[in-house]
Protein backbone atom coordinates (compact mmCIF):
# COMPACT_ATOMS: atom_id res chain seq x y z
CA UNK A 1 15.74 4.15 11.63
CA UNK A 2 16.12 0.17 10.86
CA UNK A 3 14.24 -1.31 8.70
CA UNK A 4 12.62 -5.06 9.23
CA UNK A 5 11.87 -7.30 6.53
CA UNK A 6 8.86 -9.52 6.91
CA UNK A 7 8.16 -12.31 4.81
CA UNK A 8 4.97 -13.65 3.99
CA UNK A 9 3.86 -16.98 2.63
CA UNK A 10 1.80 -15.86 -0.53
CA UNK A 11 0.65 -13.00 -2.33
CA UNK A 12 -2.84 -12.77 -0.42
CA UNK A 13 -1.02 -12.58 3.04
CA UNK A 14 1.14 -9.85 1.87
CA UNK A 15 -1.55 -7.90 0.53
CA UNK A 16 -3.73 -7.98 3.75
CA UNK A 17 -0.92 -6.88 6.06
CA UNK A 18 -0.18 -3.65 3.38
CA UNK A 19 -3.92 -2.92 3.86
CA UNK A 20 -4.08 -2.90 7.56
CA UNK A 21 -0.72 -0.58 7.59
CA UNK A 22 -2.93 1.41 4.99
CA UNK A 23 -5.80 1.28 7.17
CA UNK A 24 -3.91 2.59 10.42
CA UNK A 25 -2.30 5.39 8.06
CA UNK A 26 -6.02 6.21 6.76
CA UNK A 27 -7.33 6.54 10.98
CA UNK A 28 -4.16 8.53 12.18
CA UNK A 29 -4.30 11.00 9.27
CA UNK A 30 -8.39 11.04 8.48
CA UNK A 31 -7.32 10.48 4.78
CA UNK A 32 -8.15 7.68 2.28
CA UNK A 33 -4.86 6.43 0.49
CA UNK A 34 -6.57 7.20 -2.82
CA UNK A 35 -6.89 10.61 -1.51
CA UNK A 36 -3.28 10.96 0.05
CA UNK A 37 -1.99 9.39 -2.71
CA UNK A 38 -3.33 11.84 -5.09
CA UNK A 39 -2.49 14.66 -3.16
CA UNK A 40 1.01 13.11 -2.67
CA UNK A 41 1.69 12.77 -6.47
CA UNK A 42 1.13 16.36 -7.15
CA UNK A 43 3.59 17.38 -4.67
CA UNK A 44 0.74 19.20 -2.05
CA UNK A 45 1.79 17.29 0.63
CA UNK A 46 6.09 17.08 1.84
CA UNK A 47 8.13 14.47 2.22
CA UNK A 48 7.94 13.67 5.80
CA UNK A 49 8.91 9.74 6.40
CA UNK A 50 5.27 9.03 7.39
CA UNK A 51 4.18 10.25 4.04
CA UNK A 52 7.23 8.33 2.08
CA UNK A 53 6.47 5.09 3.87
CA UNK A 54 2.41 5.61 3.39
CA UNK A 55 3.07 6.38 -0.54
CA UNK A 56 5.45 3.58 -0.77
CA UNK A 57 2.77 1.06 1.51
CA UNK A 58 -0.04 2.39 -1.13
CA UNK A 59 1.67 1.64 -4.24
CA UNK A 60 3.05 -1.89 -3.34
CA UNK A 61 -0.69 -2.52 -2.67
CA UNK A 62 -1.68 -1.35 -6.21
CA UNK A 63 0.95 -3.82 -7.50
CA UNK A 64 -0.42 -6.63 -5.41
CA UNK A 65 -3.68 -6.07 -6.00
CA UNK A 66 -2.79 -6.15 -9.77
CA UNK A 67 -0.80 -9.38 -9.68
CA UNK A 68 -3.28 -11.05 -7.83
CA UNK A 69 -6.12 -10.03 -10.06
CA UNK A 70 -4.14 -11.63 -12.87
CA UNK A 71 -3.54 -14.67 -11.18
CA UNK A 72 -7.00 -15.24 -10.95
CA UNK A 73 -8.09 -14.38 -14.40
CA UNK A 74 -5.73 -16.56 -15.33
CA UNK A 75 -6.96 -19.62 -13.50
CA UNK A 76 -10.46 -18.86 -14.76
CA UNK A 77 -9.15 -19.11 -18.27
């Protein structure tokens, strides 16, 4: 399988297109991320791609989400 690389011109942009991959993972599989995630983690669930990509899509949105929450605490400071 070949992989694409999209790039995106901030942080916010980014972060909404790795929620609506999230989102179409959460519909297909009836499972919140939090939920697979968890489940993931502690090894109930294999490692079929879908789950790899969706684990990998989930915690590049907790690091985005993270950034951009310091970003803005630091502008309010």
């Amino acid at each position: 399988m070949q992989k694409q690389t999209i790039g995106y011109t901030s942080p916010l942009d980014t972060l909404v297109a790795v929620a609506k991959r999230l989102s179409l993972y959460e519909k297909g599989q009836q499972l919140s991320s939090e939920d697979f995630f968890d489940q993931y983690s502690w090894g109930h669930l294999g490692d079929e791609a879908l789950y790899v990509e969706w684990a990998n899509d989930y915690r590049h949105y907790l690091a985005l989400r993270q950034d951009l929450e310091e970003l803005l605490v630091q502008r309010q400071d």
